[in-house]
Protein backbone atom coordinates (compact mmCIF):
# COMPACT_ATOMS: atom_id res chain seq x y z
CA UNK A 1 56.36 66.72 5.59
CA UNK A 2 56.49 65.60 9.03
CA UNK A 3 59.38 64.03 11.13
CA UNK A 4 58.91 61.87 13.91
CA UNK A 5 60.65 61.25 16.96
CA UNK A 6 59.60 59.02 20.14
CA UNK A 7 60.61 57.77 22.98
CA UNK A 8 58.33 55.16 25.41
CA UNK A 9 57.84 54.97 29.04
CA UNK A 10 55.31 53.12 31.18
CA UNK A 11 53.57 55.71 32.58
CA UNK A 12 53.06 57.87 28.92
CA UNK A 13 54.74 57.93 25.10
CA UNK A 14 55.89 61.00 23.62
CA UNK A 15 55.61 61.98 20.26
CA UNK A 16 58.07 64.98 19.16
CA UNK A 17 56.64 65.94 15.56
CA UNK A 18 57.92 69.01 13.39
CA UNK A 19 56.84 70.25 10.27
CA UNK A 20 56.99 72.59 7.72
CA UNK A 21 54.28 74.26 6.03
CA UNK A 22 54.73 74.66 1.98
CA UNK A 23 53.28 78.12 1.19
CA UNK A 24 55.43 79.77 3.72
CA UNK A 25 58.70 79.89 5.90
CA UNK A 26 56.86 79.28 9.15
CA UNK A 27 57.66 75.69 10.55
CA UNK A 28 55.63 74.20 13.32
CA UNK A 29 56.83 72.13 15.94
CA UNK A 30 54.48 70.29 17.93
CA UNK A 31 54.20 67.67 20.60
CA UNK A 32 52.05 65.41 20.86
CA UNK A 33 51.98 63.53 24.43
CA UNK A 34 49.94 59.67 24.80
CA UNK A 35 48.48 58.85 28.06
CA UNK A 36 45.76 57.58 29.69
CA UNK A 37 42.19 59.28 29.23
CA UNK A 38 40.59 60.22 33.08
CA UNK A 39 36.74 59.98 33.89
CA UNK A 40 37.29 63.91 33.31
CA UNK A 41 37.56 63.38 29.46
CA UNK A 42 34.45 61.43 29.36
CA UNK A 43 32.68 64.41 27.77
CA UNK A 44 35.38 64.38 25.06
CA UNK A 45 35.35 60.76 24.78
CA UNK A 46 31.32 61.17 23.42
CA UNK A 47 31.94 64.25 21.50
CA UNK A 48 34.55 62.36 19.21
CA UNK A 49 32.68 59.12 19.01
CA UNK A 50 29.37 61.18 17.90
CA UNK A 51 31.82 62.95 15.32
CA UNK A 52 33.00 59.91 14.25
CA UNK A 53 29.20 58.50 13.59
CA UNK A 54 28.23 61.02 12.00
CA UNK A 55 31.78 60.99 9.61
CA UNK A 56 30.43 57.29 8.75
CA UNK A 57 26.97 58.35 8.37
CA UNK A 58 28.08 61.03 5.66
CA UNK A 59 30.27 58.36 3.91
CA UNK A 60 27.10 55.98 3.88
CA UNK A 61 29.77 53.13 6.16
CA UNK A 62 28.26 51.23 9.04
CA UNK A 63 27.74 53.76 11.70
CA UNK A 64 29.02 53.32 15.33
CA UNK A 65 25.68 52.94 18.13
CA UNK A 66 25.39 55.22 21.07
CA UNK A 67 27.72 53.31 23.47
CA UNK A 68 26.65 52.89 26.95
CA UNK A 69 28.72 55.37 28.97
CA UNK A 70 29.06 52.19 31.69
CA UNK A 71 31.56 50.81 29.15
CA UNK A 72 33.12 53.65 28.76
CA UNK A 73 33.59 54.55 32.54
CA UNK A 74 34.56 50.91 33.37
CA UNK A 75 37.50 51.07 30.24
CA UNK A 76 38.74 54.18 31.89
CA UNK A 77 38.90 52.84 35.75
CA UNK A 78 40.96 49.74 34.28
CA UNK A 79 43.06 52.46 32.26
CA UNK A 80 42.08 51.25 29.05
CA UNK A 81 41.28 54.56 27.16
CA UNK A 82 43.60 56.66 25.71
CA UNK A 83 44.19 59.98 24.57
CA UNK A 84 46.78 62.09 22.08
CA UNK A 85 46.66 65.05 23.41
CA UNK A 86 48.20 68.62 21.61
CA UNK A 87 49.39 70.99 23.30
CA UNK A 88 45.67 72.10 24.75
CA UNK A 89 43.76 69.88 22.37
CA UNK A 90 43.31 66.47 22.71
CA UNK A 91 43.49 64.84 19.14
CA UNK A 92 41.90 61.46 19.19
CA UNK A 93 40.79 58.99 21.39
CA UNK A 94 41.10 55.07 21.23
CA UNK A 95 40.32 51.90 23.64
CA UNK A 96 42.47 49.01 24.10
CA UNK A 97 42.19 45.46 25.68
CA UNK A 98 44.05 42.24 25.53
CA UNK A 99 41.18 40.38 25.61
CA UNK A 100 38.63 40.01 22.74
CA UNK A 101 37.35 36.54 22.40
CA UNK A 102 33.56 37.46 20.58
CA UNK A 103 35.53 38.54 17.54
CA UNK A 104 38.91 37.27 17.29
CA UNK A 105 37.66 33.67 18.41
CA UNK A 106 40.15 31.15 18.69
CA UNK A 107 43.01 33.74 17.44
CA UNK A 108 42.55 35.42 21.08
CA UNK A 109 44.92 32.81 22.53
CA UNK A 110 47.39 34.61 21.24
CA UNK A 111 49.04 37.57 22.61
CA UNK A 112 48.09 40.63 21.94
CA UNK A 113 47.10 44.21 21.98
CA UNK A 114 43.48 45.01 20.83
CA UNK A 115 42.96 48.40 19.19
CA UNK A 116 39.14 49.82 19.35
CA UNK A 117 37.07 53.05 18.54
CA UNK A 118 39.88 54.90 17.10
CA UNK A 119 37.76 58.50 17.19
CA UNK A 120 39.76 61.98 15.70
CA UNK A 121 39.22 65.46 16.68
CA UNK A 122 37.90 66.88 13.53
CA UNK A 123 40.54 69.62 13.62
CA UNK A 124 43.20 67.24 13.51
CA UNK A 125 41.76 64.94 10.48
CA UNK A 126 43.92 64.46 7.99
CA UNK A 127 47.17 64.29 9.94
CA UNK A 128 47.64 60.64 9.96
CA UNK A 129 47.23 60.17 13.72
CA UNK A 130 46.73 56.59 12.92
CA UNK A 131 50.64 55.63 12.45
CA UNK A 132 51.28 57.26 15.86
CA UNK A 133 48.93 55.41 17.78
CA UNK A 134 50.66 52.51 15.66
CA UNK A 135 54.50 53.40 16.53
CA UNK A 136 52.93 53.32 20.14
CA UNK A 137 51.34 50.52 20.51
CA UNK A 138 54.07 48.42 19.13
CA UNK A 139 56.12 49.98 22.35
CA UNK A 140 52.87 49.28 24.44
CA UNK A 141 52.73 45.64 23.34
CA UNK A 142 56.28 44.67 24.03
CA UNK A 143 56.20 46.16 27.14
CA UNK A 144 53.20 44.55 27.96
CA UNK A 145 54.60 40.70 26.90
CA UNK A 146 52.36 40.56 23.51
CA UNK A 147 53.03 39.60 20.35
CA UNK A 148 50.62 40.98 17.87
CA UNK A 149 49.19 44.40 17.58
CA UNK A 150 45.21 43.98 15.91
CA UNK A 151 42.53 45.76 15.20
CA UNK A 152 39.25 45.61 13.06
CA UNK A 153 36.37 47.07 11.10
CA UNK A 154 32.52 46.13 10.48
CA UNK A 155 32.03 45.81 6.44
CA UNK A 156 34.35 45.66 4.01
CA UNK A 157 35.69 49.62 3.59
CA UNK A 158 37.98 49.77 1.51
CA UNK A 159 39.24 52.99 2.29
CA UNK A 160 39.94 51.67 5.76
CA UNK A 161 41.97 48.78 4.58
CA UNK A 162 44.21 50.45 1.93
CA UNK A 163 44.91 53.04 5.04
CA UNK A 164 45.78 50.87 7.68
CA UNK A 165 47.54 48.87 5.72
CA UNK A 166 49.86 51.52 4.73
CA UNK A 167 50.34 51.86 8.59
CA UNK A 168 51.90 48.38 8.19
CA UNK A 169 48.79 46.01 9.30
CA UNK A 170 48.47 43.13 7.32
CA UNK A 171 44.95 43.03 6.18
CA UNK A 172 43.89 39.17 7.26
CA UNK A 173 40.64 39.02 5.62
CA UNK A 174 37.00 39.46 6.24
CA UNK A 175 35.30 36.99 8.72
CA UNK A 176 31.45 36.50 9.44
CA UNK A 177 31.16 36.66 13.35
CA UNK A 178 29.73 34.05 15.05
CA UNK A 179 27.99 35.27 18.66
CA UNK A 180 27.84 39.14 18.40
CA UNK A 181 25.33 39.14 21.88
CA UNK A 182 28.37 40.54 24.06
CA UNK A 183 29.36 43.14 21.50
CA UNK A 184 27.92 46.63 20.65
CA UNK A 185 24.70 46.94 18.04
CA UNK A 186 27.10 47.68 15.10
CA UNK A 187 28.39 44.38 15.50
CA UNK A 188 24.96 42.40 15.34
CA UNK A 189 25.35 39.46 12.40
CA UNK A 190 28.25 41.72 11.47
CA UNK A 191 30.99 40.46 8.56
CA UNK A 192 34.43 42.63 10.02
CA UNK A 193 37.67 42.68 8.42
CA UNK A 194 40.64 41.85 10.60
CA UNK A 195 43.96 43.37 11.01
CA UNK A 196 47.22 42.26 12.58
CA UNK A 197 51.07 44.03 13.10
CA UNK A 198 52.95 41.14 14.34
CA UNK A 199 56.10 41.97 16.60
């Protein structure tokens, strides 16, 4: 069982989590600090996103490309990327614009927070980082003016939807993009499903 605490700032979130494990009378208190990624985690950035491909690739899912590290670098000079960092360890990694026309369409007139390439350190799989990110980026988008939290996912995985639903997305459906020449190969002809946490 874990128990959350948080408290939100502009320049990070903090994440107080304690727990205790089962099978003995050790309890473990960790925090877990958000914050921008730097062009020094750029390494880490492509070590989680190849874990992450090959995660998919096991589970026979549509498989992330090799992103071009000039996206990458250009996300982190407009402070885009960000990082959940333990203790020494940084735990996952995840993009975020509020700006995403090519998939959203028409819907991007609304505002909003876009959540992208939510990557996990393997060690820390399994912990749910997902409703973090979530209880954070509700705090990011109201500080930040926006309405709607989204996110979304190539195919139709079900596993996917059933678990970010239970981190309180509604699941809005699959949609059959349009113009997929301004997004990444994974995307090409692509049917995503489309997720949305309004405020």
């Amino acid at each position: 069982m874990i128990c959350i605490h948080y408290h939100y700032s502009q320049k990070c979130n903090f994440v107080y989590a304690s727990g205790k494990v089962d099978n003995s009378n050790l309890v473990i208190i960790m925090e877990l600090q958000i914050r921008n990624s730097t062009p020094q985690d750029i390494d880490s950035i492509f070590k989680f996103y190849k874990f992450a491909t090959d995660f998919q690739k096991a589970k026979s899912v549509v498989s992330w490309p090799e992103f071009d590290r000039k996206l990458i670098e250009q996300e982190l000079k407009e402070h885009r990327q960000w990082k959940m960092v333990a203790g020494r360890d940084i735990a996952c990694v995840w993009a975020t614009t509020f700006d995403d026309p090519d998939i959203w369409e028409e819907r991007n007139e609304d505002p909003a927070v876009y959540i992208h390439r939510i990557a996990t350190n393997p060690d820390f799989r399994g912990q749910n980082l997902v409703q973090y990110i979530v209880h954070w980026a509700i705090e990011y988008a109201i500080a930040n003016n926006k309405n709607f939290v989204r996110l979304d996912t190539v195919g139709e995985n079900k596993g996917l939807i059933e678990h970010y639903t239970r981190c309180g997305f509604e699941f809005l459906g699959l949609k059959k993009l349009r113009d997929t020449s301004g997004l990444p190969a994974h995307y090409d002809k692509a049917t995503v499903s489309l997720f949305e946490l309004k405020l």
